[in-house]
PDB file of N, CA and C in Angstrom:
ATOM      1  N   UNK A   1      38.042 -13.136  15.319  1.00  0.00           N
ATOM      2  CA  UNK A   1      37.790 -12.639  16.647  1.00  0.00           C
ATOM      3  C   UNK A   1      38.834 -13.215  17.603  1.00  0.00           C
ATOM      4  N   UNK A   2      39.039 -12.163  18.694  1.00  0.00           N
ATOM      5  CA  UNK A   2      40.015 -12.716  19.387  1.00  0.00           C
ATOM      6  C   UNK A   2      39.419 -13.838  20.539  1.00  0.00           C
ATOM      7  N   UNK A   3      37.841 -13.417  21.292  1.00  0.00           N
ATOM      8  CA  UNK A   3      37.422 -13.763  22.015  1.00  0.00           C
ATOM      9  C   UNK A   3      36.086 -14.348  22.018  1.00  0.00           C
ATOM     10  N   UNK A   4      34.886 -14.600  22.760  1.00  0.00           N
ATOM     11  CA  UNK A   4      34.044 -15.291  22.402  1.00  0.00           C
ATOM     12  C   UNK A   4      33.329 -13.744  22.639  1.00  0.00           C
ATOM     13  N   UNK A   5      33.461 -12.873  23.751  1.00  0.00           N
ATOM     14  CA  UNK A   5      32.757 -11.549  24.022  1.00  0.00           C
ATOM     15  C   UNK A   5      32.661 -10.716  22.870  1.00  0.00           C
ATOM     16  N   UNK A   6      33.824 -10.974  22.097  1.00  0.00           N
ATOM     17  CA  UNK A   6      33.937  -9.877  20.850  1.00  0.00           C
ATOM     18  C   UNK A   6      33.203 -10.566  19.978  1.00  0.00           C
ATOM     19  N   UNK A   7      32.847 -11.907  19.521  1.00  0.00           N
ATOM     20  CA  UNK A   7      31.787 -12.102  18.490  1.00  0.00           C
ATOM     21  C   UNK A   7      30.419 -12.502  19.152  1.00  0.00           C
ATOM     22  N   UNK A   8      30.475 -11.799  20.127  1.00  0.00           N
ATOM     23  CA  UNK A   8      29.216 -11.973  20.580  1.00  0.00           C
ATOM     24  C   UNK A   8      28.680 -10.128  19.914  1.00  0.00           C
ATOM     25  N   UNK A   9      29.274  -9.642  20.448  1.00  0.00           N
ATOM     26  CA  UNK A   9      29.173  -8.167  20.449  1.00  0.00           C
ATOM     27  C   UNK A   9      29.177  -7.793  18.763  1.00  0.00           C
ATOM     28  N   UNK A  10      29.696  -8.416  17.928  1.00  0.00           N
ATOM     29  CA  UNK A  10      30.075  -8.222  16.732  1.00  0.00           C
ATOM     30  C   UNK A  10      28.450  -8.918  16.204  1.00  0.00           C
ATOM     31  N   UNK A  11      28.062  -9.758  16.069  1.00  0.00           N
ATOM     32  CA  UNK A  11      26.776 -10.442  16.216  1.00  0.00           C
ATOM     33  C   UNK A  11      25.697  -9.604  16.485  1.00  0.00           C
ATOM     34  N   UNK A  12      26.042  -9.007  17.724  1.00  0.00           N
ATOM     35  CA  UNK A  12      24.432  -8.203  18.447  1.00  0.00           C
ATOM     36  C   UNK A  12      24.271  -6.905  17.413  1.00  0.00           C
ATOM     37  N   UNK A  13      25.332  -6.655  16.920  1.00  0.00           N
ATOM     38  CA  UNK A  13      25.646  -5.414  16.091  1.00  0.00           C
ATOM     39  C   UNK A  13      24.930  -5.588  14.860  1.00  0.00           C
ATOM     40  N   UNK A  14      25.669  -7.208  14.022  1.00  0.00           N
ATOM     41  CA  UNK A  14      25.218  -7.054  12.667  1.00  0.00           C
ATOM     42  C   UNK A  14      23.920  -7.437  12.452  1.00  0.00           C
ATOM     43  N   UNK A  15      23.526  -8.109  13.682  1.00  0.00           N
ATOM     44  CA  UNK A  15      21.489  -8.609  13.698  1.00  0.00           C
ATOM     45  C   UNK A  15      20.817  -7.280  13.767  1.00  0.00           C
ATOM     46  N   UNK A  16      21.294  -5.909  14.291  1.00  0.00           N
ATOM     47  CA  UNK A  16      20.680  -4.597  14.270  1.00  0.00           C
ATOM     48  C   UNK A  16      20.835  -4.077  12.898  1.00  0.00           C
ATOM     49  N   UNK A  17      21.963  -4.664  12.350  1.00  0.00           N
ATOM     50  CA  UNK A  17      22.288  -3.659  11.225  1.00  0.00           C
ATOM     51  C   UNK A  17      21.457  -4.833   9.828  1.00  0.00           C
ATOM     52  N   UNK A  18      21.176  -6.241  10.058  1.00  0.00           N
ATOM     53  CA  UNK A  18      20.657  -6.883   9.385  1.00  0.00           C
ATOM     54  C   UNK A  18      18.534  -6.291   9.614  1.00  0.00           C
ATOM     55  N   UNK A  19      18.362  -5.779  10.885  1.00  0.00           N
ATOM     56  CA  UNK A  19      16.945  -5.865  10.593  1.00  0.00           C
ATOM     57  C   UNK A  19      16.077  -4.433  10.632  1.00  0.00           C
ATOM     58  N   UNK A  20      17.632  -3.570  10.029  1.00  0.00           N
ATOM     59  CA  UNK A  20      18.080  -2.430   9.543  1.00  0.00           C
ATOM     60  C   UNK A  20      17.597  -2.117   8.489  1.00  0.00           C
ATOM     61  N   UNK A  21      18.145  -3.367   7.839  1.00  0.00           N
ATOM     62  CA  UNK A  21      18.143  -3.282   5.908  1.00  0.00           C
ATOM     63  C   UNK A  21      17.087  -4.196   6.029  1.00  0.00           C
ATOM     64  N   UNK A  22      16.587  -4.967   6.545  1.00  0.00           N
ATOM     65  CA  UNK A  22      15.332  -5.962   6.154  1.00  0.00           C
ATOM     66  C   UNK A  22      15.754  -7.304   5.493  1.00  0.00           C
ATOM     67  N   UNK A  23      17.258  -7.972   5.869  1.00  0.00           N
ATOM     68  CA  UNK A  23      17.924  -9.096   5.315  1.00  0.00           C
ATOM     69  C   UNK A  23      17.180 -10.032   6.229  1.00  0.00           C
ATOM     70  N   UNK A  24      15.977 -10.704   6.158  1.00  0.00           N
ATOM     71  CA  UNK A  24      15.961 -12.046   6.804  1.00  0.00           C
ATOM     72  C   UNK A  24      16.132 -13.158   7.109  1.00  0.00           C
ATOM     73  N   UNK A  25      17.188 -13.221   5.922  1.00  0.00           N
ATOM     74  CA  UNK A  25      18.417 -14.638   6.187  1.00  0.00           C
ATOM     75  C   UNK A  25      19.611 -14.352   6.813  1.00  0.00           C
ATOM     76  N   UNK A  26      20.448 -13.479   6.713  1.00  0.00           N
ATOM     77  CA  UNK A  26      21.119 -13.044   7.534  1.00  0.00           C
ATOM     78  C   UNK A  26      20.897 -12.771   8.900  1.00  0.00           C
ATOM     79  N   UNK A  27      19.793 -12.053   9.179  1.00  0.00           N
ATOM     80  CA  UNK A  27      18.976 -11.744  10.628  1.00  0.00           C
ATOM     81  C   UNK A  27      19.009 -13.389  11.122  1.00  0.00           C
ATOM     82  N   UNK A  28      18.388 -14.536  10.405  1.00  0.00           N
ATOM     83  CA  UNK A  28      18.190 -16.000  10.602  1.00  0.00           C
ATOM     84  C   UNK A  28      19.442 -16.283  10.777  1.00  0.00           C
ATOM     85  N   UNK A  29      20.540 -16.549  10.311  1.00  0.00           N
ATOM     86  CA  UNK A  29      21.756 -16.829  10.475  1.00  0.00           C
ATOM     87  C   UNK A  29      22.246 -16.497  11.562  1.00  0.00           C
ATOM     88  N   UNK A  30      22.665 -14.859  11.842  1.00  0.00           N
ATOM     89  CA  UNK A  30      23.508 -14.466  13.084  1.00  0.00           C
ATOM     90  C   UNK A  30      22.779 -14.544  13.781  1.00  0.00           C
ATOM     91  N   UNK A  31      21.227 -14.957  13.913  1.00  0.00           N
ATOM     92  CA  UNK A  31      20.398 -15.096  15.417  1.00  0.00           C
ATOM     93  C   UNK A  31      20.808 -16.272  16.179  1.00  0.00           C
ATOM     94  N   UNK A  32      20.911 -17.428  15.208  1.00  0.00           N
ATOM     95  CA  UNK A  32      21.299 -18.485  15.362  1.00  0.00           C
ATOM     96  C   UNK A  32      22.893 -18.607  15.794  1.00  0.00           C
ATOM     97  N   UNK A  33      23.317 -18.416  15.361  1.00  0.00           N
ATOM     98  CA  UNK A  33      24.890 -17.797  15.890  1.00  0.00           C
ATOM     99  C   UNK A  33      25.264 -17.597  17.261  1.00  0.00           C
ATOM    100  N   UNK A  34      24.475 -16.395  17.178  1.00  0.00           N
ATOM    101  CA  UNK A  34      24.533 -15.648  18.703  1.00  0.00           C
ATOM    102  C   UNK A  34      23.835 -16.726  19.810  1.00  0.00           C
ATOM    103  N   UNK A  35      22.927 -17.027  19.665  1.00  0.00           N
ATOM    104  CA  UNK A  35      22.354 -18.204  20.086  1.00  0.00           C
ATOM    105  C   UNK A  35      23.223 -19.380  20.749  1.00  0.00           C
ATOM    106  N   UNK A  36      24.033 -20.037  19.681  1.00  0.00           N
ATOM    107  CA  UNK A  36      25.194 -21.056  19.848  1.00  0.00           C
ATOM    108  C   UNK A  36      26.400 -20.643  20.569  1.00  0.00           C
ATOM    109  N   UNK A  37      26.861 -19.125  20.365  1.00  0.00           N
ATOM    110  CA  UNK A  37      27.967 -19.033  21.116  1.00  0.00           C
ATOM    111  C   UNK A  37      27.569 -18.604  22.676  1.00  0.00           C
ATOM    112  N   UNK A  38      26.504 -18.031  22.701  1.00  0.00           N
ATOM    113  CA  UNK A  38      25.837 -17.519  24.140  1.00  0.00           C
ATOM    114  C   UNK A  38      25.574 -18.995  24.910  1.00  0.00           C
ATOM    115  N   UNK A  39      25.522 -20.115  24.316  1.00  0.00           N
ATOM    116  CA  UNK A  39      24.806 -21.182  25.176  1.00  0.00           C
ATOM    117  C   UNK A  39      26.274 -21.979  25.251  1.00  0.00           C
ATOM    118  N   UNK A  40      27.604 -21.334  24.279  1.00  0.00           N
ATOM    119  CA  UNK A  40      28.570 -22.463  24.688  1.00  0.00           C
ATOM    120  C   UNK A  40      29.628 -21.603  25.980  1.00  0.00           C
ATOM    121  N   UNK A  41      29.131 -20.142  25.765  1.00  0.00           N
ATOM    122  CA  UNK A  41      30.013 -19.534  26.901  1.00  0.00           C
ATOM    123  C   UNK A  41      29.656 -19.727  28.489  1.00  0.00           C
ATOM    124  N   UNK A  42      28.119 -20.438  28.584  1.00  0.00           N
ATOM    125  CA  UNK A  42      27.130 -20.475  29.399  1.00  0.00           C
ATOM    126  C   UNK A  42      28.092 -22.010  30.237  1.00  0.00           C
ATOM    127  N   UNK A  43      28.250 -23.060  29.312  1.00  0.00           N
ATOM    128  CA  UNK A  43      28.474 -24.480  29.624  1.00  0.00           C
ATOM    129  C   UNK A  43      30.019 -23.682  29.865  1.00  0.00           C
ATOM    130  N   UNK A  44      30.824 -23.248  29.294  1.00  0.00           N
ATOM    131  CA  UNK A  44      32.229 -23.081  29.628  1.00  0.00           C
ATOM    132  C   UNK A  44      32.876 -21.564  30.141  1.00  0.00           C
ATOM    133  N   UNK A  45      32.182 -21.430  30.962  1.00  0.00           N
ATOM    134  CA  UNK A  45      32.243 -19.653  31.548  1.00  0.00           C
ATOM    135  C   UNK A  45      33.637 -19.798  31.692  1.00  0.00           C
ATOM    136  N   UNK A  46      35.047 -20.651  31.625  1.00  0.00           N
ATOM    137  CA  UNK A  46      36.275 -20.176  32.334  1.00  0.00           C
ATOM    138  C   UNK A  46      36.877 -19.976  30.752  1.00  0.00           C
ATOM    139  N   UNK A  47      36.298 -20.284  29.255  1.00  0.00           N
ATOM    140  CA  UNK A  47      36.585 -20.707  27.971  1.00  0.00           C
ATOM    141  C   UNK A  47      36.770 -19.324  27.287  1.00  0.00           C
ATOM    142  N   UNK A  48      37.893 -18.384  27.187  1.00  0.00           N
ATOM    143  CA  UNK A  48      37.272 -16.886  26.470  1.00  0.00           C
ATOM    144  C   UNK A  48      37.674 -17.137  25.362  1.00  0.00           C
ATOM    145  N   UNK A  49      38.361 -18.360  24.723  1.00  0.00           N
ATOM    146  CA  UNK A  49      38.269 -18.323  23.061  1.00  0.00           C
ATOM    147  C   UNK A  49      37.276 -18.115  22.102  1.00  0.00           C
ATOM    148  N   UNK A  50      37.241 -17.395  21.015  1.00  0.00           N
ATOM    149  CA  UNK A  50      36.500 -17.441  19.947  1.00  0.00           C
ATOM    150  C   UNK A  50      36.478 -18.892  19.520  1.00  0.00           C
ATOM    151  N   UNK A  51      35.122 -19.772  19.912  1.00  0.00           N
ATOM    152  CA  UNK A  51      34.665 -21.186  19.211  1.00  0.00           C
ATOM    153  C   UNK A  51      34.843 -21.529  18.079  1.00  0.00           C
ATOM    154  N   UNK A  52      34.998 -22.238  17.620  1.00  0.00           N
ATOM    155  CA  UNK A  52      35.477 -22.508  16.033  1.00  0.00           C
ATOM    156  C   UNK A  52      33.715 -23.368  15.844  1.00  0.00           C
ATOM    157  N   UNK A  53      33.291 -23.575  14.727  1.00  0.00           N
ATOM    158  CA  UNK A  53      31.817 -23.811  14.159  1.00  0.00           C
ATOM    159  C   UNK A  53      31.544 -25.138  14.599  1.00  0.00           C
ATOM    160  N   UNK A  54      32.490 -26.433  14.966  1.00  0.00           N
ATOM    161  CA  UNK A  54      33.078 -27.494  15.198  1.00  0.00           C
ATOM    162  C   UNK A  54      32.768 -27.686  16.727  1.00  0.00           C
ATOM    163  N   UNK A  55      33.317 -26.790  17.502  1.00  0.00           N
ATOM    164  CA  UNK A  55      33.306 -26.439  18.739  1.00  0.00           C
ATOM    165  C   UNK A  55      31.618 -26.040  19.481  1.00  0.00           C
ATOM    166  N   UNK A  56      31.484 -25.056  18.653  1.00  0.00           N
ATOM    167  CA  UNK A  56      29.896 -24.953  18.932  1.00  0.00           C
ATOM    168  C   UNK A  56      28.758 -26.093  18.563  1.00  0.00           C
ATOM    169  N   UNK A  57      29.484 -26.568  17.612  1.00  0.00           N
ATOM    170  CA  UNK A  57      28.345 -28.136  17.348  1.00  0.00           C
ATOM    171  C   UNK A  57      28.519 -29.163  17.998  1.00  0.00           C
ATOM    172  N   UNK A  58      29.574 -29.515  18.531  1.00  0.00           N
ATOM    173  CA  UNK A  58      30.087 -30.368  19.316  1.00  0.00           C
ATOM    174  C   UNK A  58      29.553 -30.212  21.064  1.00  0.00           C
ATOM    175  N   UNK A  59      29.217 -28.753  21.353  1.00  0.00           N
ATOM    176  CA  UNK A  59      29.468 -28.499  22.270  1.00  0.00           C
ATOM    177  C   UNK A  59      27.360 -28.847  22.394  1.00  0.00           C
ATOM    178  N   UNK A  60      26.705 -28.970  21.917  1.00  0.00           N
ATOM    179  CA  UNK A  60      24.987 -28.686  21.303  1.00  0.00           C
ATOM    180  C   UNK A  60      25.146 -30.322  21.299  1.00  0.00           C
ATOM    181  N   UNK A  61      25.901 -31.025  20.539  1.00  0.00           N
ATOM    182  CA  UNK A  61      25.573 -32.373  20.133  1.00  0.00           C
ATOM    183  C   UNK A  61      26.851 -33.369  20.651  1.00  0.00           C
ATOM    184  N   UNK A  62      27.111 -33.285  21.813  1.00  0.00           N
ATOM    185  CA  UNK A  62      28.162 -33.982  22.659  1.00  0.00           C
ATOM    186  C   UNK A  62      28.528 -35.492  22.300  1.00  0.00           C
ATOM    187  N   UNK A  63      26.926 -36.478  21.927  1.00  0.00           N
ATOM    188  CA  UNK A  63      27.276 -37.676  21.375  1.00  0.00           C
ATOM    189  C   UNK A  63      27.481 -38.024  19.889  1.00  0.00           C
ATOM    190  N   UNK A  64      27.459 -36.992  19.374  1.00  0.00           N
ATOM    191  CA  UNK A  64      27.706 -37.003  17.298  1.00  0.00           C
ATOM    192  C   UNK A  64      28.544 -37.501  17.305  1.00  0.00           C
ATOM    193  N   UNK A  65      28.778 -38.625  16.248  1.00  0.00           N
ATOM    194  CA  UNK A  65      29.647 -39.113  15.918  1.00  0.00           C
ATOM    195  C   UNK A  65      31.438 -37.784  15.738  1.00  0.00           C
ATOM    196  N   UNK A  66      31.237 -37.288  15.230  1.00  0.00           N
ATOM    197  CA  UNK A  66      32.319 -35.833  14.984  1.00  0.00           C
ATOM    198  C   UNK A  66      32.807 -35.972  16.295  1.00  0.00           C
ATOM    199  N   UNK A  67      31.838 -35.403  17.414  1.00  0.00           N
ATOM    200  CA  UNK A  67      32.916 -34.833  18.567  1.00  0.00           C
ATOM    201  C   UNK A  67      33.441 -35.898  19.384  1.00  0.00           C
ATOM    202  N   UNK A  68      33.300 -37.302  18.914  1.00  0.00           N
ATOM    203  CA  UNK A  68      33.842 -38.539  19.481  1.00  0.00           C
ATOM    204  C   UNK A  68      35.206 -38.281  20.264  1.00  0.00           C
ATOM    205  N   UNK A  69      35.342 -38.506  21.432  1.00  0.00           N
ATOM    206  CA  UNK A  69      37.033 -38.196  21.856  1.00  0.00           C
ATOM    207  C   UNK A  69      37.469 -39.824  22.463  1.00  0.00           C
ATOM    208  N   UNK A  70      38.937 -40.070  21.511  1.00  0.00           N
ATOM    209  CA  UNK A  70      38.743 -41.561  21.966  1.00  0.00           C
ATOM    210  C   UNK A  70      40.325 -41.455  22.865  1.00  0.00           C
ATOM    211  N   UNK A  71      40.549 -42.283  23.866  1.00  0.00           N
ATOM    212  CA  UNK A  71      41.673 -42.368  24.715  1.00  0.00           C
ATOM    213  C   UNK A  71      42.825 -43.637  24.105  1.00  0.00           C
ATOM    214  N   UNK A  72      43.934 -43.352  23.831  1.00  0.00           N
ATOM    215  CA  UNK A  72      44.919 -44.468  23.110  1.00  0.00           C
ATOM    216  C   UNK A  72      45.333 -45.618  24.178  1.00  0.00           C
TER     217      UNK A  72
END
């Protein structure tokens, strides 16, 4: 994806087309998804990159050890 709008939109699509076919792990998955990128575009409205999985966890769990940012 180029943007965060386009896998949002790409998302809203395949959760229709997941509860379409009756996949309820998939439906579970991209709900959750959509979920994470909707709440990281929310904290960074000026951010139109597509989040990397890293980015969205980091962005949910600010003190995890992972998203540690240290100054030299």
């Amino acid at each position: 994806m180029k943007s965060i709008d386009e896998h949002i939109q790409k998302d809203q699509s395949e959760i229709q087309a997941a509860k379409n076919t009756g996949d309820d792990a998939k439906l579970r998955h991209l709900t959750d998804e959509l979920k994470s990128l909707e709440e990281y575009k929310e904290h960074n409205p000026e951010d139109k990159h597509d989040p990397t999985s890293l980015e969205l966890y980091c962005d949910a769990n600010p003190e995890a050890d992972e998203c540690r940012v240290y100054d030299d």
